[in-house]
PDB file of N, CA and C in Angstrom:
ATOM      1  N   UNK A   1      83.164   0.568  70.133  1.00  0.00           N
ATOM      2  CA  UNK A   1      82.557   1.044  68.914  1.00  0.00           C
ATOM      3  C   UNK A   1      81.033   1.072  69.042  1.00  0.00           C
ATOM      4  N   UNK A   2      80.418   0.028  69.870  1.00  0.00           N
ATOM      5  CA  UNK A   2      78.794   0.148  69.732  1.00  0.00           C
ATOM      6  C   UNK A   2      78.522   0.975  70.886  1.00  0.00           C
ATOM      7  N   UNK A   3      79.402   1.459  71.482  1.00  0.00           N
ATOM      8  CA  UNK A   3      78.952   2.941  72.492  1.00  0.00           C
ATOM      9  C   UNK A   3      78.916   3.810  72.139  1.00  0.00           C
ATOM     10  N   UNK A   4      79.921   3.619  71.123  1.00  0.00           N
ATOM     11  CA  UNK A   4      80.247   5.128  69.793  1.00  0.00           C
ATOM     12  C   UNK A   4      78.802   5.671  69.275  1.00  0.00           C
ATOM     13  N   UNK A   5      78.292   4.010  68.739  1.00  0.00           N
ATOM     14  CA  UNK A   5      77.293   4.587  67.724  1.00  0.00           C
ATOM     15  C   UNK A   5      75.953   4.399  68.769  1.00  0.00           C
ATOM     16  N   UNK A   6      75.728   4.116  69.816  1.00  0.00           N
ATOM     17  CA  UNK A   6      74.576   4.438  70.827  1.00  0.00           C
ATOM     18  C   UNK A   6      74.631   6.147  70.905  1.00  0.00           C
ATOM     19  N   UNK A   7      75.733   6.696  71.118  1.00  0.00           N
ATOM     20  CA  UNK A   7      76.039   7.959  71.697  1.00  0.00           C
ATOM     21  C   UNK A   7      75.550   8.774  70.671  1.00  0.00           C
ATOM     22  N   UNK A   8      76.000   8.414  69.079  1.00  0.00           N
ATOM     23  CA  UNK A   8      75.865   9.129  68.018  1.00  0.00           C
ATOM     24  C   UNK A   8      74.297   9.382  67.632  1.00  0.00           C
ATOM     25  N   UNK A   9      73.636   7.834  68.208  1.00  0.00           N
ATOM     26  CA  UNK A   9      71.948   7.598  68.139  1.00  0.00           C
ATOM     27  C   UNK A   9      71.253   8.761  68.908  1.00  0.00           C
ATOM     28  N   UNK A  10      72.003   8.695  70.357  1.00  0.00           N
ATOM     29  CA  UNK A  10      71.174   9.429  70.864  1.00  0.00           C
ATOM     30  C   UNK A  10      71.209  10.771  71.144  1.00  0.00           C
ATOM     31  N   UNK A  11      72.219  10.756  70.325  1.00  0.00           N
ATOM     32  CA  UNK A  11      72.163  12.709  70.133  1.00  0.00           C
ATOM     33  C   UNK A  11      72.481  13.274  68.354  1.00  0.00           C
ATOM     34  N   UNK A  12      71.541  12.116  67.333  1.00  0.00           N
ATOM     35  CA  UNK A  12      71.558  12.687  66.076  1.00  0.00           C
ATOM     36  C   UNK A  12      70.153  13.520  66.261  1.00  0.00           C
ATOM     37  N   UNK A  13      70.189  13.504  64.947  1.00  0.00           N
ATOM     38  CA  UNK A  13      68.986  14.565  64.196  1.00  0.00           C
ATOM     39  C   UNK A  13      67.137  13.673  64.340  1.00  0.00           C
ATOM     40  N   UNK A  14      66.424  13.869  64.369  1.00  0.00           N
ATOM     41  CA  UNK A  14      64.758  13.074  64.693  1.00  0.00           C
ATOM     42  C   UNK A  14      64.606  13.107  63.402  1.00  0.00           C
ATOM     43  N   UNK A  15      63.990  11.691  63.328  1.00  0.00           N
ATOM     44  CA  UNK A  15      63.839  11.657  61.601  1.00  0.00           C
ATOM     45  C   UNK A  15      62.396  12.588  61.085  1.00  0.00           C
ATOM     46  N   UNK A  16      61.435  12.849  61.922  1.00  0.00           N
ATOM     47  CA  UNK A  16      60.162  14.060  61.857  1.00  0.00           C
ATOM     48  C   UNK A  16      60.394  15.091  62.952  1.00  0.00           C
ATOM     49  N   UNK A  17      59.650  16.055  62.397  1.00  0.00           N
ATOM     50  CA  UNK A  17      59.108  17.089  63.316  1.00  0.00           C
ATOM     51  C   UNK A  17      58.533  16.709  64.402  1.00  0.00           C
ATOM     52  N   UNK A  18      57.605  15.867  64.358  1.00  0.00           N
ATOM     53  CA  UNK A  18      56.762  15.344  65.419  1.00  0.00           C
ATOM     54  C   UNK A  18      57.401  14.831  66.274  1.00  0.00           C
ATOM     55  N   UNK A  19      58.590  14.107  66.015  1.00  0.00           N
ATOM     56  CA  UNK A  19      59.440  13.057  67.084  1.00  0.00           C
ATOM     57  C   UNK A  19      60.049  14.090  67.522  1.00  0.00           C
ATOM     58  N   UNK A  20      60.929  15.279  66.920  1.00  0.00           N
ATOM     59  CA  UNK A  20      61.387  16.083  67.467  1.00  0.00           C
ATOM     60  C   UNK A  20      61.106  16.964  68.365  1.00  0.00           C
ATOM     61  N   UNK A  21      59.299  17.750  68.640  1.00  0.00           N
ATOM     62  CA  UNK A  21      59.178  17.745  69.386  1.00  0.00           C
ATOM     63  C   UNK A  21      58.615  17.070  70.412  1.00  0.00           C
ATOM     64  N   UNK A  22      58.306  15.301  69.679  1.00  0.00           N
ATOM     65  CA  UNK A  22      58.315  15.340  71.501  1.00  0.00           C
ATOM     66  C   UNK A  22      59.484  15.102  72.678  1.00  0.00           C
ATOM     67  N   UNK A  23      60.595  14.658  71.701  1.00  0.00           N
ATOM     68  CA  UNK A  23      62.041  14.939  72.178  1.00  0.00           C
ATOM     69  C   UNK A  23      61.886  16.098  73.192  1.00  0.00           C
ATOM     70  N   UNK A  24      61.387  17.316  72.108  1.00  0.00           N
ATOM     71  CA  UNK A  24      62.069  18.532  73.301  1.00  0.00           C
ATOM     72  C   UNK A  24      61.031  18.544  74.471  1.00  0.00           C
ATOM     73  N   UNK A  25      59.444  18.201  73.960  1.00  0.00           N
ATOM     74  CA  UNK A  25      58.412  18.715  75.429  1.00  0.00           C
ATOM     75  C   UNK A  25      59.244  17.402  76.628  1.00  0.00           C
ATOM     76  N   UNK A  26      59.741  15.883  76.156  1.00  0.00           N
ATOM     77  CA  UNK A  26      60.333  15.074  77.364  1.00  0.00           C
ATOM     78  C   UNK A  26      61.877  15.606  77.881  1.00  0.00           C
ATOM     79  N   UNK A  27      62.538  16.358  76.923  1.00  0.00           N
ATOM     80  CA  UNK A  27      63.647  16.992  77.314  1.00  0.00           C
ATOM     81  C   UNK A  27      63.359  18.197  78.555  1.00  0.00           C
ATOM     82  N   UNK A  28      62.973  19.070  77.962  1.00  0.00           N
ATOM     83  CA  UNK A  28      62.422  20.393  78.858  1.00  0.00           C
ATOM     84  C   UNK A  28      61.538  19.866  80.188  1.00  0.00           C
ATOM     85  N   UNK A  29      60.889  18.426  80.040  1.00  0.00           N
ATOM     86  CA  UNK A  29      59.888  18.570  81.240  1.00  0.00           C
ATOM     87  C   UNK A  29      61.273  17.733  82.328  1.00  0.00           C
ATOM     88  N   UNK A  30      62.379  17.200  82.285  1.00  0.00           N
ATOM     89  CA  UNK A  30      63.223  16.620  82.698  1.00  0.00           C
ATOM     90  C   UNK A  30      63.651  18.085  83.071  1.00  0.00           C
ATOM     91  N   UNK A  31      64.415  18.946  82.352  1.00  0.00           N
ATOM     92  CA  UNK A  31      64.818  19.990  82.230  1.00  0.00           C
ATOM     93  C   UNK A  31      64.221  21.359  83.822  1.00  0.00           C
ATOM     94  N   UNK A  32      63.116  20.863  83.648  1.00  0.00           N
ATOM     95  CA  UNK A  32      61.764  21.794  84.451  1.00  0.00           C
ATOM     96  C   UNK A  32      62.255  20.999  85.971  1.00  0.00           C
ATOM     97  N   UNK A  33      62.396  19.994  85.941  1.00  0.00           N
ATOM     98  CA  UNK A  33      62.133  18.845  87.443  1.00  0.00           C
ATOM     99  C   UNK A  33      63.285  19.387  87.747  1.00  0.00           C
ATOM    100  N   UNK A  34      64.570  19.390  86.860  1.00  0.00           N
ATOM    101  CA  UNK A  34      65.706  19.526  87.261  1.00  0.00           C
ATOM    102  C   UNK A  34      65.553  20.751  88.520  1.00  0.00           C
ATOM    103  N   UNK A  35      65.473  21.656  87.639  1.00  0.00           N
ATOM    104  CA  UNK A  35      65.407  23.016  88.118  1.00  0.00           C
ATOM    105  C   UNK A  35      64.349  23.423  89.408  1.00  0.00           C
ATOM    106  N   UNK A  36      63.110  22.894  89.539  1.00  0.00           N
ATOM    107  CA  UNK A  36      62.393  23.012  91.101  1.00  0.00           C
ATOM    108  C   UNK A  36      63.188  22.102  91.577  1.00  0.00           C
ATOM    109  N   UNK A  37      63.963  20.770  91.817  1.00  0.00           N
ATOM    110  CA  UNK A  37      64.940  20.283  93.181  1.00  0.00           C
ATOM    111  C   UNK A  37      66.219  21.363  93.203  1.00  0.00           C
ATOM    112  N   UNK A  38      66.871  22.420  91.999  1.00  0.00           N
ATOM    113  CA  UNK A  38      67.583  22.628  92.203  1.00  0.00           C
ATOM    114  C   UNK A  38      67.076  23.936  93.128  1.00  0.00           C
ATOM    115  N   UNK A  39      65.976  24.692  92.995  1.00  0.00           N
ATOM    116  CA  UNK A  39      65.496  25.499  93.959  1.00  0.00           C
ATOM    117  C   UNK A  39      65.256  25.278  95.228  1.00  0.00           C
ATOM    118  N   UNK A  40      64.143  24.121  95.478  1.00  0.00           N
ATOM    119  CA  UNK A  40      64.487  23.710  96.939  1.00  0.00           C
ATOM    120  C   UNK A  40      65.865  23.181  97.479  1.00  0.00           C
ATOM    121  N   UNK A  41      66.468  22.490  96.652  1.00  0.00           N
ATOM    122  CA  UNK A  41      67.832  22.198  97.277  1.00  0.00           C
ATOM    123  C   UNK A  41      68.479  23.644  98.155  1.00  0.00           C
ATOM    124  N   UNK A  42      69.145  24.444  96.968  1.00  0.00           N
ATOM    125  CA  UNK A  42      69.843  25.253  97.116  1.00  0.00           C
ATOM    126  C   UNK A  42      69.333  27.240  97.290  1.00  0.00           C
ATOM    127  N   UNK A  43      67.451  27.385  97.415  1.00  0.00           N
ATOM    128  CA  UNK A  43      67.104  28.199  97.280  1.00  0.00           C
ATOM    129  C   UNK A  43      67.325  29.264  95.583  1.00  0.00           C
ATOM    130  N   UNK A  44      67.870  29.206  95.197  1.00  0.00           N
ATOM    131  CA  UNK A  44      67.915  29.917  94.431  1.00  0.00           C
ATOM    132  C   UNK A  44      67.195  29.544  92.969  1.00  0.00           C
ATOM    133  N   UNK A  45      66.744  31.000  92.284  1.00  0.00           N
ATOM    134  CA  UNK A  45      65.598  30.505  91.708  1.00  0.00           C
ATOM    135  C   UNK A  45      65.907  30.947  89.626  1.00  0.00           C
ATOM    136  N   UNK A  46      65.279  30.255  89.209  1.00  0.00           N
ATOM    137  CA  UNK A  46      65.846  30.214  87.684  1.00  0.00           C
ATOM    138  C   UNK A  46      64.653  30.308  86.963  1.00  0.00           C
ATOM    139  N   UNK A  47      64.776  30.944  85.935  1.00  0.00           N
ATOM    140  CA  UNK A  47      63.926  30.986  84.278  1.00  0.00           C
ATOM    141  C   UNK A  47      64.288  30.419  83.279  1.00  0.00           C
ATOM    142  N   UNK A  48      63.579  29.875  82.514  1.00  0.00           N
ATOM    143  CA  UNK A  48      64.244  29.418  81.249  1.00  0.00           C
ATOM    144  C   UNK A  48      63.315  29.497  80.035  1.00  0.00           C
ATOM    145  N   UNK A  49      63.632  30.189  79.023  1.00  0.00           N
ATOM    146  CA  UNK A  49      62.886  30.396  77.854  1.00  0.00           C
ATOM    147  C   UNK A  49      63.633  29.229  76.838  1.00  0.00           C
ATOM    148  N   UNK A  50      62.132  28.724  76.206  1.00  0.00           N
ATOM    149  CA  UNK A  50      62.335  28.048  75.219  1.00  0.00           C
ATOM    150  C   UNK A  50      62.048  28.192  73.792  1.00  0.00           C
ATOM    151  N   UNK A  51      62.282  28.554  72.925  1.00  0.00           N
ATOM    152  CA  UNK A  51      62.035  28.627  71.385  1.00  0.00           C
ATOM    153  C   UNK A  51      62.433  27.850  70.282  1.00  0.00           C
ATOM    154  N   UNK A  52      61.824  28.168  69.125  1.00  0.00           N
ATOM    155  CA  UNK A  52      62.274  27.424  68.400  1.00  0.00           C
ATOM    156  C   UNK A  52      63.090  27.418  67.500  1.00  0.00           C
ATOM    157  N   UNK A  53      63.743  26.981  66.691  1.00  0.00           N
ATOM    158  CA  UNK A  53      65.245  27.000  66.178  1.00  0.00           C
ATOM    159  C   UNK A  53      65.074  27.079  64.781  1.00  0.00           C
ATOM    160  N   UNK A  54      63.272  26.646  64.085  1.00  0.00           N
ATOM    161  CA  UNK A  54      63.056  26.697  63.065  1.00  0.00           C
ATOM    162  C   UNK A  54      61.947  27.079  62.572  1.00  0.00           C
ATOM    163  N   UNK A  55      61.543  27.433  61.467  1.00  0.00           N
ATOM    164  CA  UNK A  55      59.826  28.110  60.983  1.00  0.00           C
ATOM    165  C   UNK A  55      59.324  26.700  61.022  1.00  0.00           C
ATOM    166  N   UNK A  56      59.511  25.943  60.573  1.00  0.00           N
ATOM    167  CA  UNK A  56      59.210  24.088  60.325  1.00  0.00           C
ATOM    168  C   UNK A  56      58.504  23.774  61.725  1.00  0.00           C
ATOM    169  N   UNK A  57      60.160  23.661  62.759  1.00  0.00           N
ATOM    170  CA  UNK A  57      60.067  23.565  64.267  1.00  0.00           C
ATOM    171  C   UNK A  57      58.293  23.243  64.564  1.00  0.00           C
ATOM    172  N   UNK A  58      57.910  22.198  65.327  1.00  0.00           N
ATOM    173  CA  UNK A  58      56.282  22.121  65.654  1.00  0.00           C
ATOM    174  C   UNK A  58      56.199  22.033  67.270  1.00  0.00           C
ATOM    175  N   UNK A  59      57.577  22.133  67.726  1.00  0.00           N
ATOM    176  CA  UNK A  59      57.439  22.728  69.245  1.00  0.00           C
ATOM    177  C   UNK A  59      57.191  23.769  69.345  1.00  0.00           C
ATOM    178  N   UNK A  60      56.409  24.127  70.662  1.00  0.00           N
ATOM    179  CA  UNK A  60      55.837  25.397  70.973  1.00  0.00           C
ATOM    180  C   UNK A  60      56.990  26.070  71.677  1.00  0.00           C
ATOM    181  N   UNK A  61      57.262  27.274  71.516  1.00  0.00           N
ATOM    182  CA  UNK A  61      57.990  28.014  72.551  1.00  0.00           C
ATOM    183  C   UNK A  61      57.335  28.038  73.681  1.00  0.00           C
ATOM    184  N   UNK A  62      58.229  28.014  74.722  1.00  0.00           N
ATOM    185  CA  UNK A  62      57.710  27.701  75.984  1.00  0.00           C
ATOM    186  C   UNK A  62      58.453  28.600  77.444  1.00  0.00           C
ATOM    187  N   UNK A  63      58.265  28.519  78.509  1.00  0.00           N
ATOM    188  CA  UNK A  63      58.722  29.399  79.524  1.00  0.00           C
ATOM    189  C   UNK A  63      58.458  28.054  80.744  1.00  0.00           C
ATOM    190  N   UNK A  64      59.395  28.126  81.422  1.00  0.00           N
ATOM    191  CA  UNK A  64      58.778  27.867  83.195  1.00  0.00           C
ATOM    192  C   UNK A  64      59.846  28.570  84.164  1.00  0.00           C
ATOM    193  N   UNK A  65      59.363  29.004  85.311  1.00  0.00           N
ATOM    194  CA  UNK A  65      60.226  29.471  86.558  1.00  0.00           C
ATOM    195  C   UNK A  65      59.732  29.180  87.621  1.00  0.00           C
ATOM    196  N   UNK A  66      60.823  29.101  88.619  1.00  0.00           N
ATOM    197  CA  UNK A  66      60.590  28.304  89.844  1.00  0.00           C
ATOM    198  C   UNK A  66      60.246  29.779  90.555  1.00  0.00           C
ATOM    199  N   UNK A  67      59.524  29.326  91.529  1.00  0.00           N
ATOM    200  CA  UNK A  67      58.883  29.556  92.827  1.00  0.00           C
ATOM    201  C   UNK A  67      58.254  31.233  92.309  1.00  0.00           C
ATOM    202  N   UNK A  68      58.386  32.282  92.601  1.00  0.00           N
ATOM    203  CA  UNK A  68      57.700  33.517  92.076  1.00  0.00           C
ATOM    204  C   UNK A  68      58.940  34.330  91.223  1.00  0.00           C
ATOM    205  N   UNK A  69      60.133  33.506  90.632  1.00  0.00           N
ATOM    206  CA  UNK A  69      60.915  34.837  89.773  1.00  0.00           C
ATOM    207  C   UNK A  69      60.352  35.205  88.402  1.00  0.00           C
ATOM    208  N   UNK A  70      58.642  34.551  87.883  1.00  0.00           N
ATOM    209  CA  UNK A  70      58.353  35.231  87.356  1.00  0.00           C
ATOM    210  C   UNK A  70      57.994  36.373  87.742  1.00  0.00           C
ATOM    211  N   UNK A  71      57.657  37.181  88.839  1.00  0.00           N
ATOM    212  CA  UNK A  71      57.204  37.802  89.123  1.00  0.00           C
ATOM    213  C   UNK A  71      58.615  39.400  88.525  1.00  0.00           C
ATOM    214  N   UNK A  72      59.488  38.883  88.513  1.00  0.00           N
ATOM    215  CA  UNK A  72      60.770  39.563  87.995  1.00  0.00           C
ATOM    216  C   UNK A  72      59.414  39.827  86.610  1.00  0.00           C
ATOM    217  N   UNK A  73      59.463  39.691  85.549  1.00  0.00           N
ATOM    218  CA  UNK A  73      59.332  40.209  84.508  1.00  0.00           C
ATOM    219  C   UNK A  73      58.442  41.150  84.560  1.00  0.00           C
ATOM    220  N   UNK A  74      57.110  40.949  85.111  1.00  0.00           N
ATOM    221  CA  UNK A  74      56.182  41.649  85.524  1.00  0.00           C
ATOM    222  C   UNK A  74      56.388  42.687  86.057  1.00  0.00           C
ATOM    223  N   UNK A  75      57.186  42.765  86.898  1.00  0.00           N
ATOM    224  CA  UNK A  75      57.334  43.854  88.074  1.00  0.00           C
ATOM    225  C   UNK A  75      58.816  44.666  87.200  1.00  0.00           C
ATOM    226  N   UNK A  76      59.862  44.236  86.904  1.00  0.00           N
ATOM    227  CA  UNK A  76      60.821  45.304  86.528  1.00  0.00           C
ATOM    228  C   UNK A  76      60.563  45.258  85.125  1.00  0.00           C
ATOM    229  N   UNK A  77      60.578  44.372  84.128  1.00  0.00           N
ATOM    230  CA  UNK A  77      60.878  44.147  82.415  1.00  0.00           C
ATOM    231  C   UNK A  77      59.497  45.059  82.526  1.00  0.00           C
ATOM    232  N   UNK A  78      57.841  44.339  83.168  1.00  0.00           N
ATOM    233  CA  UNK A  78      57.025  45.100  82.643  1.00  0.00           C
ATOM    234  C   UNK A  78      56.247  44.545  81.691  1.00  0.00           C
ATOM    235  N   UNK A  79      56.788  43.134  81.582  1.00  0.00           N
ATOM    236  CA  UNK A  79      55.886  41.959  80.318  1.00  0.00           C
ATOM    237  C   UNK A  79      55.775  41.228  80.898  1.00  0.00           C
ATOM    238  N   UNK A  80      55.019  40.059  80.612  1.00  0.00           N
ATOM    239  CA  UNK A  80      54.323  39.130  81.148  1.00  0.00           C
ATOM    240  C   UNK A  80      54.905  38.327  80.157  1.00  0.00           C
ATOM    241  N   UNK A  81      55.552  36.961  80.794  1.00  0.00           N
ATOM    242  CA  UNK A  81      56.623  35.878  80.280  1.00  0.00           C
ATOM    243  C   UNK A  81      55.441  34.819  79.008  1.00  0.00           C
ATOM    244  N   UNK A  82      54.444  35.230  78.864  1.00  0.00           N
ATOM    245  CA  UNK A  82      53.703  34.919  77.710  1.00  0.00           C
ATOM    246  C   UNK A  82      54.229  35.529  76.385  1.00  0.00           C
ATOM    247  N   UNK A  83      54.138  37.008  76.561  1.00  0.00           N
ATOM    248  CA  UNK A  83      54.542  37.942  75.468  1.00  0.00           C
ATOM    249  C   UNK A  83      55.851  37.530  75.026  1.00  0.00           C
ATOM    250  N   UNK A  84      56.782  36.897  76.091  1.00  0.00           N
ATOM    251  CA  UNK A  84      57.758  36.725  75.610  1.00  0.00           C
ATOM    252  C   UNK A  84      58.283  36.086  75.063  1.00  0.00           C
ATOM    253  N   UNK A  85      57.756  35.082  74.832  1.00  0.00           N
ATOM    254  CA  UNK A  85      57.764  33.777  74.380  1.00  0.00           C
ATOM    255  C   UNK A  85      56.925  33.746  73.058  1.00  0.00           C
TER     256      UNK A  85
END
């Protein structure tokens, strides 16, 4: 039962905005690490757009990609992964 409610702790709701995002900037920067070992590991390369879920929301939308597949947006989409975000 007290694993129950650890589990329930650590994946309820942030009692502020503020805690919430810094939830997401320590989530996403975990998130970010993940993703450059998973590039050098295995070569292959990933994007990930981040936004926000609410007008409230006080996280910033955000972007990172490993090694040059930003260069994908630029070169075929034609935007620059700022705009997109």
């Amino acid at each position: 039962k007290l694993n129950e409610h650890r589990a329930l702790q650590h994946m309820s709701i942030r009692a502020t905005n503020t805690a919430a995002a810094r939830d997401v900037q320590s989530t996403l920067d975990t998130i970010f690490k993940m993703l450059d070992s998973l590039a050098v590991r295995t070569g292959i390369y990933t994007c990930l757009f981040a936004s926000r879920g609410h007008v409230y929301d006080t996280a910033q939308a955000t972007w990172s990609g490993t090694d040059n597949v930003m260069d994908f947006w630029e070169d075929v989409v034609q935007m620059e992964a700022d705009k997109i975000t």
